[in-house]
C-alpha atoms as a PDB file:
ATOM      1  CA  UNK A   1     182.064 -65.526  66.048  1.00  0.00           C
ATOM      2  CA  UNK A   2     179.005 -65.106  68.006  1.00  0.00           C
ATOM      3  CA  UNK A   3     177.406 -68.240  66.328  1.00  0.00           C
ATOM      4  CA  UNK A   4     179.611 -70.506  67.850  1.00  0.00           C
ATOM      5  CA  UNK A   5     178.167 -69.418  71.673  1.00  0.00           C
ATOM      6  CA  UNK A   6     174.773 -68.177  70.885  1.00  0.00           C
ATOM      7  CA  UNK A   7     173.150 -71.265  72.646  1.00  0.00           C
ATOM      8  CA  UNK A   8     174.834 -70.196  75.541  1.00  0.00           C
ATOM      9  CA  UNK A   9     173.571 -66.765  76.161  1.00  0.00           C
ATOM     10  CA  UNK A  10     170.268 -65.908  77.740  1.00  0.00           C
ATOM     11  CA  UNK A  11     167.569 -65.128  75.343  1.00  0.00           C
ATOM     12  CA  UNK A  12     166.840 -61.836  76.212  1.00  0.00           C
ATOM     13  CA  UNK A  13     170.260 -60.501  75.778  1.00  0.00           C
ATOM     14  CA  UNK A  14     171.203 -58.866  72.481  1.00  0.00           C
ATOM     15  CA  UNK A  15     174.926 -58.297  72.228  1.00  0.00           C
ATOM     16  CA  UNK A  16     176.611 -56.055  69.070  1.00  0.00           C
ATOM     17  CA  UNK A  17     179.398 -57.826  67.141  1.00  0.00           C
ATOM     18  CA  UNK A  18     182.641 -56.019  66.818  1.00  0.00           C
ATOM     19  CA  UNK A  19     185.593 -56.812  64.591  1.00  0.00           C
ATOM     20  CA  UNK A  20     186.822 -59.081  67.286  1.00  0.00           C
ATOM     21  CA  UNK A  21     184.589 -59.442  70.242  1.00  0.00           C
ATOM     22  CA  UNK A  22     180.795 -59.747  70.845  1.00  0.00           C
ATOM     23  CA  UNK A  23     179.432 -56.650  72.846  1.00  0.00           C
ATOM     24  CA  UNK A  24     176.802 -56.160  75.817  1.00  0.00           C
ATOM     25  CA  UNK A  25     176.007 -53.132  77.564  1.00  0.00           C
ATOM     26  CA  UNK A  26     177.573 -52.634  81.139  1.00  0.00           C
ATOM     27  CA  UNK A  27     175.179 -50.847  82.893  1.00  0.00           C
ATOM     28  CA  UNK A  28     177.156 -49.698  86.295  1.00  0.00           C
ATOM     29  CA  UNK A  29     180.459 -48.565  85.071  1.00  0.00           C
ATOM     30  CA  UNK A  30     182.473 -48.160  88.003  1.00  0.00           C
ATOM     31  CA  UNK A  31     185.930 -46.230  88.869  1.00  0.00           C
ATOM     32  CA  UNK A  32     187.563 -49.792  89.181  1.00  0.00           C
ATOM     33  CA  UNK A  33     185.806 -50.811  86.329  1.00  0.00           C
ATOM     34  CA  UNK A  34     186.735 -48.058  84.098  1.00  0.00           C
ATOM     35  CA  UNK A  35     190.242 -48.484  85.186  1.00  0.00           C
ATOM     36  CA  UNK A  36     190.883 -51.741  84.462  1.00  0.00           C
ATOM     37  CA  UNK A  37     189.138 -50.998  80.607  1.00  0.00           C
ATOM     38  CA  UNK A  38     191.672 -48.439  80.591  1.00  0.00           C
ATOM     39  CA  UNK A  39     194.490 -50.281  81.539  1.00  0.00           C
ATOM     40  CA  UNK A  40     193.865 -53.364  79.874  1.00  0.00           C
ATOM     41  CA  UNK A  41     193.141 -51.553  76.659  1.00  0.00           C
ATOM     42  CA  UNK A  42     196.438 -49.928  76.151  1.00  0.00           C
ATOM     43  CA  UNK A  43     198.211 -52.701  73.806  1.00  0.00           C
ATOM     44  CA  UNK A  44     201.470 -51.909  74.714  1.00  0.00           C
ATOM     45  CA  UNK A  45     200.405 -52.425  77.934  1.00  0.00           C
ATOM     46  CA  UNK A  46     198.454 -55.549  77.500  1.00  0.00           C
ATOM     47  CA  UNK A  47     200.817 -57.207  75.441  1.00  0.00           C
ATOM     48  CA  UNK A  48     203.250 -56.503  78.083  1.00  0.00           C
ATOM     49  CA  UNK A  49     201.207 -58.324  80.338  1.00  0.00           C
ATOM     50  CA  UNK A  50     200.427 -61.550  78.064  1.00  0.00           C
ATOM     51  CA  UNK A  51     204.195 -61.394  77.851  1.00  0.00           C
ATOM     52  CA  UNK A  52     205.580 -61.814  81.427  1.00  0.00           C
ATOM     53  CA  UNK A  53     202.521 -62.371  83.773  1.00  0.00           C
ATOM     54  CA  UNK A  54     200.883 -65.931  84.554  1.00  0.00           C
ATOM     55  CA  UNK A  55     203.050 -68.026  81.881  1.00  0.00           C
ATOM     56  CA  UNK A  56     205.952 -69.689  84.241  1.00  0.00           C
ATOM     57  CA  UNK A  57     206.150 -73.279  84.463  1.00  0.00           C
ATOM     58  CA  UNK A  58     204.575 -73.687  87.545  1.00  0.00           C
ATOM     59  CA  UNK A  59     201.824 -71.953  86.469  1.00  0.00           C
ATOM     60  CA  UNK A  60     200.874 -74.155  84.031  1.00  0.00           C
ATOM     61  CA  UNK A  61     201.889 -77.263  86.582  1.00  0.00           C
ATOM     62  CA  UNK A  62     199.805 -75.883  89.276  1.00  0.00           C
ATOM     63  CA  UNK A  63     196.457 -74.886  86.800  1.00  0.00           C
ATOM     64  CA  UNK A  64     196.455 -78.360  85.214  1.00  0.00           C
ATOM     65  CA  UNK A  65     196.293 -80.198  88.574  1.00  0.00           C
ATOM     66  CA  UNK A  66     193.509 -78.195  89.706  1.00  0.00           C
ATOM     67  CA  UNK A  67     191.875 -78.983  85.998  1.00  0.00           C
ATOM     68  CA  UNK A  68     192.454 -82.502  86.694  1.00  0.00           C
ATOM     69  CA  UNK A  69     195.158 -82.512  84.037  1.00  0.00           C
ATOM     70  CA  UNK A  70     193.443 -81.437  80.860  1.00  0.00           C
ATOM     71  CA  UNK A  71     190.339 -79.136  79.442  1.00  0.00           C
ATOM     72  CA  UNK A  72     190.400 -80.783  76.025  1.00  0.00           C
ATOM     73  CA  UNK A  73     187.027 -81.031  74.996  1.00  0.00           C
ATOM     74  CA  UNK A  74     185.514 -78.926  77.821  1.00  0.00           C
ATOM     75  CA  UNK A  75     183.740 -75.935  77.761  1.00  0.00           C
ATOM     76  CA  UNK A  76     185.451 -73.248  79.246  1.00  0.00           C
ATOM     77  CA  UNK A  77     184.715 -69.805  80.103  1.00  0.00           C
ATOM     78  CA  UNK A  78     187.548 -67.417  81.541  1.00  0.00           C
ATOM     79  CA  UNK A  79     186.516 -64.514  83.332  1.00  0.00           C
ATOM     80  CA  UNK A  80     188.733 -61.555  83.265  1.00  0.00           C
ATOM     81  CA  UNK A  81     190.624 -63.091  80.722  1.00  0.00           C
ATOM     82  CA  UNK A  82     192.185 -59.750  79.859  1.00  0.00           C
ATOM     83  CA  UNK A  83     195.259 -60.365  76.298  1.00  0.00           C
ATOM     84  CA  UNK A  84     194.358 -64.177  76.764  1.00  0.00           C
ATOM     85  CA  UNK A  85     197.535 -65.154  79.310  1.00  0.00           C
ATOM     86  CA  UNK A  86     195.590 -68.500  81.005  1.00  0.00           C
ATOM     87  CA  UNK A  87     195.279 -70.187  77.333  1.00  0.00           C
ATOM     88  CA  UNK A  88     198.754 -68.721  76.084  1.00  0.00           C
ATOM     89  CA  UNK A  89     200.306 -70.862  78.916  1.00  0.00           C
ATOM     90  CA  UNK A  90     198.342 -73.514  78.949  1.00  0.00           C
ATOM     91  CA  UNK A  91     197.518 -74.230  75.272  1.00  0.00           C
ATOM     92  CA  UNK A  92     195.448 -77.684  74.385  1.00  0.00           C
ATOM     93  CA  UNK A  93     191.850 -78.225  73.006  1.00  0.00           C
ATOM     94  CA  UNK A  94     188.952 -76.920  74.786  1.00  0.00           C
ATOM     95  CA  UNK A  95     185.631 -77.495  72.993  1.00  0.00           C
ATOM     96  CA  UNK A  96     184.807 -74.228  73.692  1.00  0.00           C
ATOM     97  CA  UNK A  97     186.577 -71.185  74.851  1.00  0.00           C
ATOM     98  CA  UNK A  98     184.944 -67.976  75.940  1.00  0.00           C
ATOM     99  CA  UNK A  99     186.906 -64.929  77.419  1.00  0.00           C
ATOM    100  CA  UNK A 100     185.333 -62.073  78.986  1.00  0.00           C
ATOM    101  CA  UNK A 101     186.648 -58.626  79.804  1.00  0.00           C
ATOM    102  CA  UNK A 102     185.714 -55.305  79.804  1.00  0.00           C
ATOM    103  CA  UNK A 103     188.570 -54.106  77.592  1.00  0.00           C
ATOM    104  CA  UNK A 104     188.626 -54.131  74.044  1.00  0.00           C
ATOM    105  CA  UNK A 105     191.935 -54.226  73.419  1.00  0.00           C
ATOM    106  CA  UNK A 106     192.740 -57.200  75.593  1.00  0.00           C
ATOM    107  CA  UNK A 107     190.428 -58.944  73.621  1.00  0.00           C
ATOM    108  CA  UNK A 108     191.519 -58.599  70.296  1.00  0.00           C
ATOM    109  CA  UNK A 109     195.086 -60.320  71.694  1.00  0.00           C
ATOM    110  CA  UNK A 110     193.151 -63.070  72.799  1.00  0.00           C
ATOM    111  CA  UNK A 111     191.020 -63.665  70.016  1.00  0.00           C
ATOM    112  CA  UNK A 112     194.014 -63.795  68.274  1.00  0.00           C
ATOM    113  CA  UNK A 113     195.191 -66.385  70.452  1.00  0.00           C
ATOM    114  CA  UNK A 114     192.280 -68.676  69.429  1.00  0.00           C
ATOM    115  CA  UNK A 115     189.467 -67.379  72.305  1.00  0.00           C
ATOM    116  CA  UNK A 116     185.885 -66.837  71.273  1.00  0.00           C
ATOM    117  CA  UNK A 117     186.143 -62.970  73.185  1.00  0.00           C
ATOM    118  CA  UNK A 118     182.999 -61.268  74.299  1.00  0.00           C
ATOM    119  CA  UNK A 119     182.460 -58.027  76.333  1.00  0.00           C
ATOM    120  CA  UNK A 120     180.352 -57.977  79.285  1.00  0.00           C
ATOM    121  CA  UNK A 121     180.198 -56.785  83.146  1.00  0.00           C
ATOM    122  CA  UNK A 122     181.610 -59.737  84.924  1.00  0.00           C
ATOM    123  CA  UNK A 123     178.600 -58.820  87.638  1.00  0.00           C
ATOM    124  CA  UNK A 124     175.433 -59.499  85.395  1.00  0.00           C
ATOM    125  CA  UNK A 125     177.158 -62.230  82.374  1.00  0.00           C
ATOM    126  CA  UNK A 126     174.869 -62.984  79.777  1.00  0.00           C
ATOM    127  CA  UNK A 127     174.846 -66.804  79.667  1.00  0.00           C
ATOM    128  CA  UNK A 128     172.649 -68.805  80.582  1.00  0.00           C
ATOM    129  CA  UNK A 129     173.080 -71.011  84.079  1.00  0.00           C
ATOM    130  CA  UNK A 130     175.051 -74.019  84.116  1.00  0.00           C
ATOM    131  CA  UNK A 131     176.496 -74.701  80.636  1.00  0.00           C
ATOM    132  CA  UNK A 132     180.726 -74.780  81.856  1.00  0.00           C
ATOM    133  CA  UNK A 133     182.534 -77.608  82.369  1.00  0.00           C
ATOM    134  CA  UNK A 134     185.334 -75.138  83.614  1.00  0.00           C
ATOM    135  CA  UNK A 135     185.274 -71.459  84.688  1.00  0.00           C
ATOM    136  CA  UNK A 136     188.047 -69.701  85.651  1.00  0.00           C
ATOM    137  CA  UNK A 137     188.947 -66.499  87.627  1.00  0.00           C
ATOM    138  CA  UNK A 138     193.124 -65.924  87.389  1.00  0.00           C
ATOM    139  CA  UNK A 139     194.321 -62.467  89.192  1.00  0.00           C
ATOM    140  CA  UNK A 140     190.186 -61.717  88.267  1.00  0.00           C
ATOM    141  CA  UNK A 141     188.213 -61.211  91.764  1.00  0.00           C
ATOM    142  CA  UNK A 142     190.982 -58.625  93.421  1.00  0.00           C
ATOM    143  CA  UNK A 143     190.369 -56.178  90.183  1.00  0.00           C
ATOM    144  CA  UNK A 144     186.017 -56.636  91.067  1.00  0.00           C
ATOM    145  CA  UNK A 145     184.564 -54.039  93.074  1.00  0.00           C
ATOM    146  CA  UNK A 146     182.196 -56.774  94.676  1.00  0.00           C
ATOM    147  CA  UNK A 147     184.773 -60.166  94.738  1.00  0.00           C
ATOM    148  CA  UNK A 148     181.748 -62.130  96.460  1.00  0.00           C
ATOM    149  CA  UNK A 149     179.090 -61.063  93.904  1.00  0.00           C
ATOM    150  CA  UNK A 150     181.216 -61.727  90.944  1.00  0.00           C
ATOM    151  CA  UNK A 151     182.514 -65.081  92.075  1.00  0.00           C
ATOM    152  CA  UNK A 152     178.412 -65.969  92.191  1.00  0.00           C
ATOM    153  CA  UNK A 153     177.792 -64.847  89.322  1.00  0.00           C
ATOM    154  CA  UNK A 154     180.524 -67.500  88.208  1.00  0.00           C
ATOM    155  CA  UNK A 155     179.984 -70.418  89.980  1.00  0.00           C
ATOM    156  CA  UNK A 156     175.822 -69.815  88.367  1.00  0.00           C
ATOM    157  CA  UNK A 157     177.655 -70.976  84.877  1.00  0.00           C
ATOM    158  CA  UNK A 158     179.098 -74.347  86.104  1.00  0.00           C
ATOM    159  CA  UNK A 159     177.482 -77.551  85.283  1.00  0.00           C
ATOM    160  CA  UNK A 160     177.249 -80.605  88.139  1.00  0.00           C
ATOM    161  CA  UNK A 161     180.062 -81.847  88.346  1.00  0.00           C
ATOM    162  CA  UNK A 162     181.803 -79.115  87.080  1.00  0.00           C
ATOM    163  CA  UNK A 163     184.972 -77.021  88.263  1.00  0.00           C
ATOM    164  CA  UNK A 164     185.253 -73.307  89.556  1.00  0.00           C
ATOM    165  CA  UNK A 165     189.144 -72.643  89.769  1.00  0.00           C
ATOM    166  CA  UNK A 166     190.731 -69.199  91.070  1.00  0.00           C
ATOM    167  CA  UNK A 167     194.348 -68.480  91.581  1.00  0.00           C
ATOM    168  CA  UNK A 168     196.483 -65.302  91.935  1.00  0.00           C
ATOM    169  CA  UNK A 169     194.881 -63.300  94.475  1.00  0.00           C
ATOM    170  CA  UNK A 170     196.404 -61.589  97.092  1.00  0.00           C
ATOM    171  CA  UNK A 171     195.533 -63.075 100.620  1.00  0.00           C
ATOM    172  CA  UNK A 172     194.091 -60.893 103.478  1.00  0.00           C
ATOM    173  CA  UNK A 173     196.185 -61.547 105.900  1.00  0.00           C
ATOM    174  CA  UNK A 174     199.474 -61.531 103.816  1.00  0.00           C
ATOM    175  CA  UNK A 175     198.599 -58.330 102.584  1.00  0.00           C
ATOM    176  CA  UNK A 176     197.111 -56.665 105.773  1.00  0.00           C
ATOM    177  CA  UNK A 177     200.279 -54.517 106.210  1.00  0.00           C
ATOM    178  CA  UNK A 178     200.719 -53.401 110.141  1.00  0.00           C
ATOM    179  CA  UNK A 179     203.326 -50.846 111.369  1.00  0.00           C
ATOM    180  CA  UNK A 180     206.403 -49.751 109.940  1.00  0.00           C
ATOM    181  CA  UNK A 181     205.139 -51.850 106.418  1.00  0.00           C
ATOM    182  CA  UNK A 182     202.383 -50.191 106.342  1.00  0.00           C
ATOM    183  CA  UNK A 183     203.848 -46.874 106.937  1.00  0.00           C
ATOM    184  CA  UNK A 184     206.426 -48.301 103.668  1.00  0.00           C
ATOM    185  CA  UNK A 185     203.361 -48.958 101.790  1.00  0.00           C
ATOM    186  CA  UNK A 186     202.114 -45.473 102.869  1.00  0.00           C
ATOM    187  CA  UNK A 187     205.123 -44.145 101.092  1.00  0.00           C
ATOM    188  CA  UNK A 188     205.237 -45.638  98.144  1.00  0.00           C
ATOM    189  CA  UNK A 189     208.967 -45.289  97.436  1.00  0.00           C
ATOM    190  CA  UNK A 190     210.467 -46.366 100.244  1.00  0.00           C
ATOM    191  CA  UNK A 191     207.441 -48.900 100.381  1.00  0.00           C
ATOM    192  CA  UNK A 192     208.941 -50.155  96.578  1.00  0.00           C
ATOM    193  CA  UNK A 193     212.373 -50.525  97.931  1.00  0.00           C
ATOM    194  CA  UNK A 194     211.114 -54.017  99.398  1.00  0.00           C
ATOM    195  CA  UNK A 195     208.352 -55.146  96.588  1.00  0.00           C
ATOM    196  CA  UNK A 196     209.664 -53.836  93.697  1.00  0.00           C
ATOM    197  CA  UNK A 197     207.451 -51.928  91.062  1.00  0.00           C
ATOM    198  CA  UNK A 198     209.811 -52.811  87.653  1.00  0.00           C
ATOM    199  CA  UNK A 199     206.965 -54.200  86.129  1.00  0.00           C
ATOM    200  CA  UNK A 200     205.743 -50.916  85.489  1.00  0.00           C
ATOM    201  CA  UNK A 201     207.667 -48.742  83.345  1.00  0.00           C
ATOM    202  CA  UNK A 202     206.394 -45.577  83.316  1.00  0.00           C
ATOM    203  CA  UNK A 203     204.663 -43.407  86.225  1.00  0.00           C
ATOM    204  CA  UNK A 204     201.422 -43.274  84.311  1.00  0.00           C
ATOM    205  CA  UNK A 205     201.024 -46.799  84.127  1.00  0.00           C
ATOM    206  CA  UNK A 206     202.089 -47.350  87.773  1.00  0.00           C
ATOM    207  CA  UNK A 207     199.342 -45.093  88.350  1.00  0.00           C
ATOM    208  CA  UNK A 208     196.403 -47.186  86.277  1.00  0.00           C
ATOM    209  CA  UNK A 209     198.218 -50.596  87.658  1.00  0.00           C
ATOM    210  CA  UNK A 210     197.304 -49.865  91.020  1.00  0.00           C
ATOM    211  CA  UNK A 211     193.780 -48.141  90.226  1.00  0.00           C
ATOM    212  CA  UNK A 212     192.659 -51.237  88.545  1.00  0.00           C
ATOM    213  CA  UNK A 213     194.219 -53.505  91.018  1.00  0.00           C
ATOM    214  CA  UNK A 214     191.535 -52.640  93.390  1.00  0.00           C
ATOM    215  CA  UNK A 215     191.396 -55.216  96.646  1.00  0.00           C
ATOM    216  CA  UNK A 216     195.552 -55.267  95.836  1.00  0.00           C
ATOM    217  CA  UNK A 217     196.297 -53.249  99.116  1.00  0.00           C
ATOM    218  CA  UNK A 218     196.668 -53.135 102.930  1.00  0.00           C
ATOM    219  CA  UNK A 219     193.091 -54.121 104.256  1.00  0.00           C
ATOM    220  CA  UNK A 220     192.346 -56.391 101.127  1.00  0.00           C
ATOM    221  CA  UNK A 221     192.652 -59.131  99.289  1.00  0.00           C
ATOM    222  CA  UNK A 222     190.264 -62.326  99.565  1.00  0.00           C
ATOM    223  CA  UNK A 223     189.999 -64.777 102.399  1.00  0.00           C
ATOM    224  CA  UNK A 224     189.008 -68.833 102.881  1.00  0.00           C
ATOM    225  CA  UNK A 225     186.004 -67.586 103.981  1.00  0.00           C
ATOM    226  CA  UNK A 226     184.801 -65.537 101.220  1.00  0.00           C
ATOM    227  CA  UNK A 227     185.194 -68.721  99.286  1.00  0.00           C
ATOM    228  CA  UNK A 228     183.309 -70.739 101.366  1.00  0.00           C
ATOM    229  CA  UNK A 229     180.276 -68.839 102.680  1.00  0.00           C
ATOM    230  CA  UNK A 230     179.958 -67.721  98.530  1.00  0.00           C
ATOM    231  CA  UNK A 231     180.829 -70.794  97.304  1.00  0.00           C
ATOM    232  CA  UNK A 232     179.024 -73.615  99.333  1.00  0.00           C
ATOM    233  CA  UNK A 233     175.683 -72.746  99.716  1.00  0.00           C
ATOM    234  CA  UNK A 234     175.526 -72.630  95.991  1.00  0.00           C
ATOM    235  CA  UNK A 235     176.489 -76.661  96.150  1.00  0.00           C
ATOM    236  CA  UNK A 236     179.903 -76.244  95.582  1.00  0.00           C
ATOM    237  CA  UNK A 237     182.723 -78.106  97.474  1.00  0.00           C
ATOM    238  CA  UNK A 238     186.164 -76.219  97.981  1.00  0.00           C
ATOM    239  CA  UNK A 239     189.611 -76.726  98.632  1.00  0.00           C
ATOM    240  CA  UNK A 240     191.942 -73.735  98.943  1.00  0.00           C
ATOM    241  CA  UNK A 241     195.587 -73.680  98.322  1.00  0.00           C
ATOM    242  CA  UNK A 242     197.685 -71.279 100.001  1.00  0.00           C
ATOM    243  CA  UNK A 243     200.883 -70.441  97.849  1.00  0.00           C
ATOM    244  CA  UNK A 244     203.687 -67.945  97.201  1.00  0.00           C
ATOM    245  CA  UNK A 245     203.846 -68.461  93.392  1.00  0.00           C
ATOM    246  CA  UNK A 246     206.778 -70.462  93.208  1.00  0.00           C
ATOM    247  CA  UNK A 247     205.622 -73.947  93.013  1.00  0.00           C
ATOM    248  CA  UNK A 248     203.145 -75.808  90.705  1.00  0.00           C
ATOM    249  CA  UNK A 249     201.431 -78.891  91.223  1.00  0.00           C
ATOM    250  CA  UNK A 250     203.173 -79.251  94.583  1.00  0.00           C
ATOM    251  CA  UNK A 251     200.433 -76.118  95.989  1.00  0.00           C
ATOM    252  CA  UNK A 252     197.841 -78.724  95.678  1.00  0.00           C
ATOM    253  CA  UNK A 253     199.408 -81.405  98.280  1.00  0.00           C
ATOM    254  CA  UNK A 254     199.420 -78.594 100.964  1.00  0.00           C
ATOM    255  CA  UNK A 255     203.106 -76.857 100.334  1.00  0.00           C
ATOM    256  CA  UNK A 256     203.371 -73.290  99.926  1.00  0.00           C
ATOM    257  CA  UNK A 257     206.920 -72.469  98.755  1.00  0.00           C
ATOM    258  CA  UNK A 258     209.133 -70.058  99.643  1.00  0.00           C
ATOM    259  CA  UNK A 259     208.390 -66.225  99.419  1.00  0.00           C
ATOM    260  CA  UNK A 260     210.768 -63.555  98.118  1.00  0.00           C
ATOM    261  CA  UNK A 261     212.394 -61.683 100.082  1.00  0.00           C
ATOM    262  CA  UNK A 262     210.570 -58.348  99.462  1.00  0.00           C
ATOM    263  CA  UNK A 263     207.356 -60.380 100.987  1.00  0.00           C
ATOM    264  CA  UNK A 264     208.947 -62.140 104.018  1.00  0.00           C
ATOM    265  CA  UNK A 265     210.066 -58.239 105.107  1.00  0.00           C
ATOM    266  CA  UNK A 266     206.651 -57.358 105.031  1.00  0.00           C
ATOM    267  CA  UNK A 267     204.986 -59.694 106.662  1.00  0.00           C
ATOM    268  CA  UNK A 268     208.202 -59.450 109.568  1.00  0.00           C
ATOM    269  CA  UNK A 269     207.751 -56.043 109.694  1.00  0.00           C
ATOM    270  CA  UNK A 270     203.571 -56.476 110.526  1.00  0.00           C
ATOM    271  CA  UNK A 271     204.636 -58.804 113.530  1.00  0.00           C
ATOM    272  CA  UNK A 272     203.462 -61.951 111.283  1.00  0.00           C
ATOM    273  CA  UNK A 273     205.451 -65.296 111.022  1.00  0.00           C
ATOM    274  CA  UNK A 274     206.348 -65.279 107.163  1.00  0.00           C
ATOM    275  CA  UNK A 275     206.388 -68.989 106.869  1.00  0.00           C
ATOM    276  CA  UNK A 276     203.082 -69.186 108.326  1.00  0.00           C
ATOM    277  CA  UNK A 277     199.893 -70.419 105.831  1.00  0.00           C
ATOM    278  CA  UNK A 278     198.491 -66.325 106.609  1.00  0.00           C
ATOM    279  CA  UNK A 279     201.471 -64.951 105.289  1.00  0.00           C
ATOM    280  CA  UNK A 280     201.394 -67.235 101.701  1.00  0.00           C
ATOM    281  CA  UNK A 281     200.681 -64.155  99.175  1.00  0.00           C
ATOM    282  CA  UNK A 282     197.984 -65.726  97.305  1.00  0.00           C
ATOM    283  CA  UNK A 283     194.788 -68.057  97.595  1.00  0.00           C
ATOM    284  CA  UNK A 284     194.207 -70.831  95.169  1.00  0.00           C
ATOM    285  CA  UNK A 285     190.293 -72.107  94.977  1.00  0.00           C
ATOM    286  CA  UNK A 286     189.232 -75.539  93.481  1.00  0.00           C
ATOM    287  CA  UNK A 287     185.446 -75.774  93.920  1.00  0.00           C
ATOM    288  CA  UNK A 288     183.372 -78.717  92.462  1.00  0.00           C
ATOM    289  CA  UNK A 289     179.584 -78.103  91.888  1.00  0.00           C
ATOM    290  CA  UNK A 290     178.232 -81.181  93.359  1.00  0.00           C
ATOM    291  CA  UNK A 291     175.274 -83.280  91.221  1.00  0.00           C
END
């Protein structure tokens, strides 16, 4: 395994092989970061995820516009790619594919699933600069401690002329919860009423969802301007898509689509108009590395 992307990584780094991934030391293991391993490495848990998360339709509409319509033949490295859900929806023939996570057992499922897996801190990755066509951050930055620092340390492996994309995290100000929906959120199960939490089954993995989801609350999520003050001094140009999951390659002519109801209440309930481009639950970013 680790032959096929050893010309990629950085001389100095040594990484272990495992049965299914290849293995460098995270030095600054944090709460959120031990969460997510958690989390992620529960099969039953991951599997669930591969299952019903990130494989709709639009999804794959929406990813392969911002791709330009295909990564056959590119080399592609997918950050946080936890039981492989990006390449399980979108299939084709990348050159290369490299997945990164912190949790083993995420990466077994997505070795399986035809990724070249490798363990590392998504803060400090051991490749060298500038070798990916494509890199890609789905539902990624929101589970970082530092979004800003990790979406740096991405955009340093795209080539000129190559593409950053990020989808599927919650916006600031959709998610900045004000008043009587904060004081719901506050509450959890009256807060649930409105969202919904049946993707979790059980308490305890309610419990890790939410640890690991860690910018996935009132006060958080990421923001146009994060992109752009990360993004374009590093010689990147951006476009970001505000959308409410529902449509695919429509979110990259400027529409939004409709939110459920669960999300228009919320953003109602903090004073905010739920049509508005704020209250669209999640940021898409498409950044070119100019050259």
């Amino acid at each position: 395994m680790a032959t096929e992307i050893n010309h990629f990584i950085k001389r100095d780094q040594r990484g272990t092989q495992r049965s299914n991934f290849l293995e460098f030391p995270i030095g600054n293991r944090t709460e959120g970061l031990e969460a997510n391993a958690y989390y992620f490495n529960r099969k039953e848990w991951a599997e669930e995820y591969l299952t019903y998360c990130h494989r709709s339709d639009t999804f794959k509409s929406r990813w392969k516009a911002a791709m330009g319509g295909s990564w056959d033949n590119k080399v592609v490295v997918d950050i946080g790619c936890g039981p492989g859900n990006i390449y399980a929806t979108l299939q084709g023939s990348p050159k290369t594919l490299i997945g990164i996570d912190v949790a083993p057992g995420s990466l077994e499922l997505a070795s399986k699933l035809g990724y070249t897996t490798v363990l590392a801190d998504a803060n400090d990755l051991p490749f060298e600069s500038a070798f990916a066509d494509i890199v890609t951050l789905n539902a990624t930055l929101h589970h970082c401690v530092d979004m800003a620092a990790v979406l740096k340390e991405a955009a340093r492996l795209v080539k000129p002329g190559g593409l950053l994309i990020t989808d599927h995290d919650p916006q600031h100000s959709a998610w900045n919860y004000k008043g009587i929906a904060k004081l719901l959120w506050n509450a959890r199960l009256l807060y649930y009423r409105y969202i919904g939490h049946g993707f979790h089954k059980t308490s305890e993995q309610q419990k890790w969802g939410l640890a690991c989801e860690i910018h996935h609350k009132p006060g958080h999520g990421v923001t146009e301007e994060l992109f752009k003050t990360t993004l374009e001094p590093l010689g990147f140009t951006i476009q970001v898509f505000p959308h409410n999951h529902t449509l695919g390659a429509e979110v990259l002519q400027g529409l939004r689509g409709k939110a459920e109801l669960k999300y228009k209440l919320g953003n109602v309930l903090s004073g905010r108009n739920p049509s508005s481009k704020k209250s669209a639950l999640t940021l898409m970013c498409v950044a070119k590395k100019t050259g």
